[in-house]
PDB file of N, CA and C in Angstrom:
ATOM      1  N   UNK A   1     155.215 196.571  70.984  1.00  0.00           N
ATOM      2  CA  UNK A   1     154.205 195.635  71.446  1.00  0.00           C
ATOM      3  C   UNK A   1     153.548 194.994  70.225  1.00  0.00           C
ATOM      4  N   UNK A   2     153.500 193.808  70.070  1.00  0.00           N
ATOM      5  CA  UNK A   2     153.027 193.159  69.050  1.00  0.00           C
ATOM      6  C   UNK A   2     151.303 192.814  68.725  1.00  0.00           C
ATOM      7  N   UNK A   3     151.172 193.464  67.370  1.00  0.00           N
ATOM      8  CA  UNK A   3     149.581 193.408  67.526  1.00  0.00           C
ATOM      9  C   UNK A   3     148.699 192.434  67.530  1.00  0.00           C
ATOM     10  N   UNK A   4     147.829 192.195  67.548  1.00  0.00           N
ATOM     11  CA  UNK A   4     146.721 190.712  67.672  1.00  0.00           C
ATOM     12  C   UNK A   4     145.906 190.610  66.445  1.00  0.00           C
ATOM     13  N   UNK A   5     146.045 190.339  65.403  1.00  0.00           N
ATOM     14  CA  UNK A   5     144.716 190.132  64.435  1.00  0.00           C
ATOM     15  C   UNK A   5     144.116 189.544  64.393  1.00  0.00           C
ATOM     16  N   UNK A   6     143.272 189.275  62.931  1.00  0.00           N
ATOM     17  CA  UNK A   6     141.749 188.853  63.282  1.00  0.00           C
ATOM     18  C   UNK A   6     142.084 187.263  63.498  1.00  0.00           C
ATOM     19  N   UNK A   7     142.923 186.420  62.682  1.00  0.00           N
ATOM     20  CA  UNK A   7     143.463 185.113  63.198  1.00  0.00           C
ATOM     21  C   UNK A   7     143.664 185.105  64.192  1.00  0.00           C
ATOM     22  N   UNK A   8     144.697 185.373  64.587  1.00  0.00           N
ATOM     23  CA  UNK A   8     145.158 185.437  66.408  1.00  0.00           C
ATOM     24  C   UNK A   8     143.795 185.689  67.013  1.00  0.00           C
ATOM     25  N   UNK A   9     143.186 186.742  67.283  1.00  0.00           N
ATOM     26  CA  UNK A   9     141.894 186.653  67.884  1.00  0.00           C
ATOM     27  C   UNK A   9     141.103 185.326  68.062  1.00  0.00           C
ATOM     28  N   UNK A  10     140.853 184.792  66.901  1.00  0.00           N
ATOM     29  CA  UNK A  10     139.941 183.785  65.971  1.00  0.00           C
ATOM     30  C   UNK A  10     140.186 182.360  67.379  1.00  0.00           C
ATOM     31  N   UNK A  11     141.954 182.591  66.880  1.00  0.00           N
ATOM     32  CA  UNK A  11     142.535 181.073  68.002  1.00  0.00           C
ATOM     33  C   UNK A  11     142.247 181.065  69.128  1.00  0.00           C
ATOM     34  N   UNK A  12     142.809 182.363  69.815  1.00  0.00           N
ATOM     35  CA  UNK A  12     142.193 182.383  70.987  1.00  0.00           C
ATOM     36  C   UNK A  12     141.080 182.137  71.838  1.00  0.00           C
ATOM     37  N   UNK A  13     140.093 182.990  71.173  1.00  0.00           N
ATOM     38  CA  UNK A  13     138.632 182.735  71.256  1.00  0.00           C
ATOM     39  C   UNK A  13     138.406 181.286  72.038  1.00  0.00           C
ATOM     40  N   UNK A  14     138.618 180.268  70.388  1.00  0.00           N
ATOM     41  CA  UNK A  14     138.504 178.660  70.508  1.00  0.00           C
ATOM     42  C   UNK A  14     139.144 178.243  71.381  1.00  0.00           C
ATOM     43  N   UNK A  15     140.297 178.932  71.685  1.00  0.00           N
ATOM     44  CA  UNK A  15     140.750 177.751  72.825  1.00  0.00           C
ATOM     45  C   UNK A  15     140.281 178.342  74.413  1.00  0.00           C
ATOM     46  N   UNK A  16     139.708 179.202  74.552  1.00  0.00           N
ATOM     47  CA  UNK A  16     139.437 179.669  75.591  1.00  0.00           C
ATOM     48  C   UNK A  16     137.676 178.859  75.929  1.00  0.00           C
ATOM     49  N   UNK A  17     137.368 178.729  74.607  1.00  0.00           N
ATOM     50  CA  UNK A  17     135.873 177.502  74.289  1.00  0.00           C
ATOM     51  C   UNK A  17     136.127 176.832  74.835  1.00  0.00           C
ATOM     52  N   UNK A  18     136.857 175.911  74.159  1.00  0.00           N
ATOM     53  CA  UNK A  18     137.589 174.410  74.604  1.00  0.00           C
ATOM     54  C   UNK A  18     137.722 174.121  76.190  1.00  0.00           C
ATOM     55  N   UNK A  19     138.544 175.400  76.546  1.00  0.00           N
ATOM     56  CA  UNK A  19     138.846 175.231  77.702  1.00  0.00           C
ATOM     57  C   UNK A  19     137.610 175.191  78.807  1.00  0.00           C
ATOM     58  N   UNK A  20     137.151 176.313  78.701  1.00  0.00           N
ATOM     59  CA  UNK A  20     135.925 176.971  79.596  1.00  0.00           C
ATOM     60  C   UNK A  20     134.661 176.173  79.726  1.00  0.00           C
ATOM     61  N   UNK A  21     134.439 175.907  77.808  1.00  0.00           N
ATOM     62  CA  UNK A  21     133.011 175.779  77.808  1.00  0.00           C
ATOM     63  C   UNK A  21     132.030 176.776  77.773  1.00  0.00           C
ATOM     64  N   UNK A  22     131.160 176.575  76.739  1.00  0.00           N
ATOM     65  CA  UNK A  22     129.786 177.503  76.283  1.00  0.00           C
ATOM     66  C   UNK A  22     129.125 178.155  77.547  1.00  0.00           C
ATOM     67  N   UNK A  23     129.263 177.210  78.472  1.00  0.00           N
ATOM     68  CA  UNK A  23     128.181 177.480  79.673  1.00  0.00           C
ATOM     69  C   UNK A  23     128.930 178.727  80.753  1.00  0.00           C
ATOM     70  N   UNK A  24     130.337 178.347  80.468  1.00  0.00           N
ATOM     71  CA  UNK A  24     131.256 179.426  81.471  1.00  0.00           C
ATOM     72  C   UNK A  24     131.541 180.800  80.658  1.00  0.00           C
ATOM     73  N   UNK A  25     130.744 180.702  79.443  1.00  0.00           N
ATOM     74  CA  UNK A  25     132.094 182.142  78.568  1.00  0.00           C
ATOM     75  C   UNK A  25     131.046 183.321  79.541  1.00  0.00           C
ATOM     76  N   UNK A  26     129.719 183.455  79.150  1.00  0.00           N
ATOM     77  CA  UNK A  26     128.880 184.645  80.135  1.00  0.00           C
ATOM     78  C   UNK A  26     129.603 184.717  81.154  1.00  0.00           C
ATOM     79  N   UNK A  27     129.584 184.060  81.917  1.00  0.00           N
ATOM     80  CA  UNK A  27     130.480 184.273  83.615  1.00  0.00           C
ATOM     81  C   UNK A  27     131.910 185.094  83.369  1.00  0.00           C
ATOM     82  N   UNK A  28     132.480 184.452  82.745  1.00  0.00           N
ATOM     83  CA  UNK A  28     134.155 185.136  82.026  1.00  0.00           C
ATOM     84  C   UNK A  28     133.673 186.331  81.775  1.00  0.00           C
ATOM     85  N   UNK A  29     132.798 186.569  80.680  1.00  0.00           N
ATOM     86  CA  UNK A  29     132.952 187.675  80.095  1.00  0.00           C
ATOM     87  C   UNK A  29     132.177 188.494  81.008  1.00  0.00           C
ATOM     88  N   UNK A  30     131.441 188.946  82.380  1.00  0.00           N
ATOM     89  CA  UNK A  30     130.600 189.134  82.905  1.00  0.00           C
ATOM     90  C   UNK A  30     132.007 189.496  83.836  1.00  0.00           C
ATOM     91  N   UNK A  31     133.116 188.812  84.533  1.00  0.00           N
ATOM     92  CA  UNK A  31     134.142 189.328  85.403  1.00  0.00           C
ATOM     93  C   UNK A  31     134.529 189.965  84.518  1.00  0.00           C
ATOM     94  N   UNK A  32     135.226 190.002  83.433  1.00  0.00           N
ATOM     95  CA  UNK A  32     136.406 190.202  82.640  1.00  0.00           C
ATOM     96  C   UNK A  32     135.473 191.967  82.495  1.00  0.00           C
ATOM     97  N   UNK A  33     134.222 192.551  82.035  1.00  0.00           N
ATOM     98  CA  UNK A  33     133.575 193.750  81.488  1.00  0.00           C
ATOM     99  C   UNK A  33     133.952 194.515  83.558  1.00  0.00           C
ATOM    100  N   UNK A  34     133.984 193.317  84.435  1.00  0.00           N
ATOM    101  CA  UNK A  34     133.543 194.967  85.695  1.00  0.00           C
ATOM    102  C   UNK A  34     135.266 195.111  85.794  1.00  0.00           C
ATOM    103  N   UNK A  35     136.011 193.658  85.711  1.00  0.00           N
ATOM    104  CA  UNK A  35     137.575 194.536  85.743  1.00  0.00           C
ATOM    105  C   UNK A  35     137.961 195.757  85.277  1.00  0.00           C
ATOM    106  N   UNK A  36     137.492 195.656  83.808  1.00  0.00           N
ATOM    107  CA  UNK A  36     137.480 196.409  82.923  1.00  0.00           C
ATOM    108  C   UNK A  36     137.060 197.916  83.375  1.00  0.00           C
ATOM    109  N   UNK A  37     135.934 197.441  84.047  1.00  0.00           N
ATOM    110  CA  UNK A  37     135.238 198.672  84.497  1.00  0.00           C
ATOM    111  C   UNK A  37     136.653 199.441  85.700  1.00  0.00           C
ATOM    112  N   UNK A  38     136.204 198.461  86.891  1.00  0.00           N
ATOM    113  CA  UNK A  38     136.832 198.822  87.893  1.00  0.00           C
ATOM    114  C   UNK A  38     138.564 199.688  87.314  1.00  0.00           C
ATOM    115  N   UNK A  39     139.082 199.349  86.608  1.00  0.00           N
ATOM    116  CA  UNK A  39     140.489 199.615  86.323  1.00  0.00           C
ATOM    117  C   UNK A  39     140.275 201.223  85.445  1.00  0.00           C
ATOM    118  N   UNK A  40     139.475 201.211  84.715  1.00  0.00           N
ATOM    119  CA  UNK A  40     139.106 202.636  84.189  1.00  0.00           C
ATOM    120  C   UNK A  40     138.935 203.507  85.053  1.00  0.00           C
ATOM    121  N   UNK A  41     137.632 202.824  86.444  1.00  0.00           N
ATOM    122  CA  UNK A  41     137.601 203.951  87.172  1.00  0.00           C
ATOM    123  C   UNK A  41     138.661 204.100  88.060  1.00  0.00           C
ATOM    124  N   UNK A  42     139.417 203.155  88.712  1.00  0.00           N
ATOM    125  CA  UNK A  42     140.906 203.765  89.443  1.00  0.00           C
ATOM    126  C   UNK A  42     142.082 204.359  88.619  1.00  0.00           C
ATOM    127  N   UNK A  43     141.776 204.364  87.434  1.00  0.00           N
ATOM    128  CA  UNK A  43     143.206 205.114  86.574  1.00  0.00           C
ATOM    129  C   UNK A  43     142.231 206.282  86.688  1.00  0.00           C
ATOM    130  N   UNK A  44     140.587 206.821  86.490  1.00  0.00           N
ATOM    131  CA  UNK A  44     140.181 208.214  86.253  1.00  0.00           C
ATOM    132  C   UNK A  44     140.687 208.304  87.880  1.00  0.00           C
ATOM    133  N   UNK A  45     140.283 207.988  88.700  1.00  0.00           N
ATOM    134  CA  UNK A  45     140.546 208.627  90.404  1.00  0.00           C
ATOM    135  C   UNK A  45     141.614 209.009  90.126  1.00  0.00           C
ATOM    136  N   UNK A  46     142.885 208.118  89.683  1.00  0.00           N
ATOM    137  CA  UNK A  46     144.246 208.573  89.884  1.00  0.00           C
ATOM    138  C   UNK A  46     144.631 209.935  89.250  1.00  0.00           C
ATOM    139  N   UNK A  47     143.918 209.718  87.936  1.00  0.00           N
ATOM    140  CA  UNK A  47     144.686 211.255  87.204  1.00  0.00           C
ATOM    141  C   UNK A  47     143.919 212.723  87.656  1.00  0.00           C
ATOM    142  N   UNK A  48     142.333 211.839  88.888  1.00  0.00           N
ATOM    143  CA  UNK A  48     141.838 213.375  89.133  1.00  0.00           C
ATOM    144  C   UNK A  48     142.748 213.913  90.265  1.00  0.00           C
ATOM    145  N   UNK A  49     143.747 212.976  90.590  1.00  0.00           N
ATOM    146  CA  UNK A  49     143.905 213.021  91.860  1.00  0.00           C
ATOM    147  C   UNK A  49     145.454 213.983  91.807  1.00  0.00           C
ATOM    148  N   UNK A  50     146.043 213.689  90.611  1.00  0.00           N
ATOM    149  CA  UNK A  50     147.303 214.375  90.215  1.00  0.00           C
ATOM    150  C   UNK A  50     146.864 215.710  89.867  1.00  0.00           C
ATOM    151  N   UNK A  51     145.394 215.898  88.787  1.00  0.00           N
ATOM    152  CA  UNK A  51     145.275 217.034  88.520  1.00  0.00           C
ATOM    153  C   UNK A  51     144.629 217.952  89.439  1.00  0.00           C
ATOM    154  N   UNK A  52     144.175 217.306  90.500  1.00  0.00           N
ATOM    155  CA  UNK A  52     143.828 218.127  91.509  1.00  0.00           C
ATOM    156  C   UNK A  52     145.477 218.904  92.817  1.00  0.00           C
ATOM    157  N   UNK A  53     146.627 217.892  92.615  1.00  0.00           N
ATOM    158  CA  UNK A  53     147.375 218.240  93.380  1.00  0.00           C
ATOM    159  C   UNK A  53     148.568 219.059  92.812  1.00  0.00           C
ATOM    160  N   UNK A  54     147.937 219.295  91.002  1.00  0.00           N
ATOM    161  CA  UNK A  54     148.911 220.035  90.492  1.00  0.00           C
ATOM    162  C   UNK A  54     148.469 221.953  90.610  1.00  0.00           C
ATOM    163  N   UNK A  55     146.937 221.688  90.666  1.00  0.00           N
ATOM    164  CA  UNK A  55     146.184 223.104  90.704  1.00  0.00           C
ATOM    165  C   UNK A  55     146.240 223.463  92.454  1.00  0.00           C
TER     166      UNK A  55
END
């Protein structure tokens, strides 16, 4: 898997500016942190859920 550095980061960023706009990045980044969230907590359910059906 190929890594992302601080350039690559850098571009992205800007073009996601460009695209979005100053006024939309809060909103983005405001979905993008509960995905984040949400997906942590269904991978913890999942592995309590294996380690509960292995005991």
């Amino acid at each position: 898997m190929p890594k992302i550095g601080g350039t690559e980061l850098i571009v992205i960023l800007v073009v996601i500016l460009l695209i979005f706009g100053p006024s939309k990045l809060p909103e983005i980044g405001k979905s993008f942190g509960k995905s984040i969230k949400e997906f942590r907590k269904a991978s913890k359910d999942i592995q309590d859920s294996i380690t509960d059906e292995e005991n």
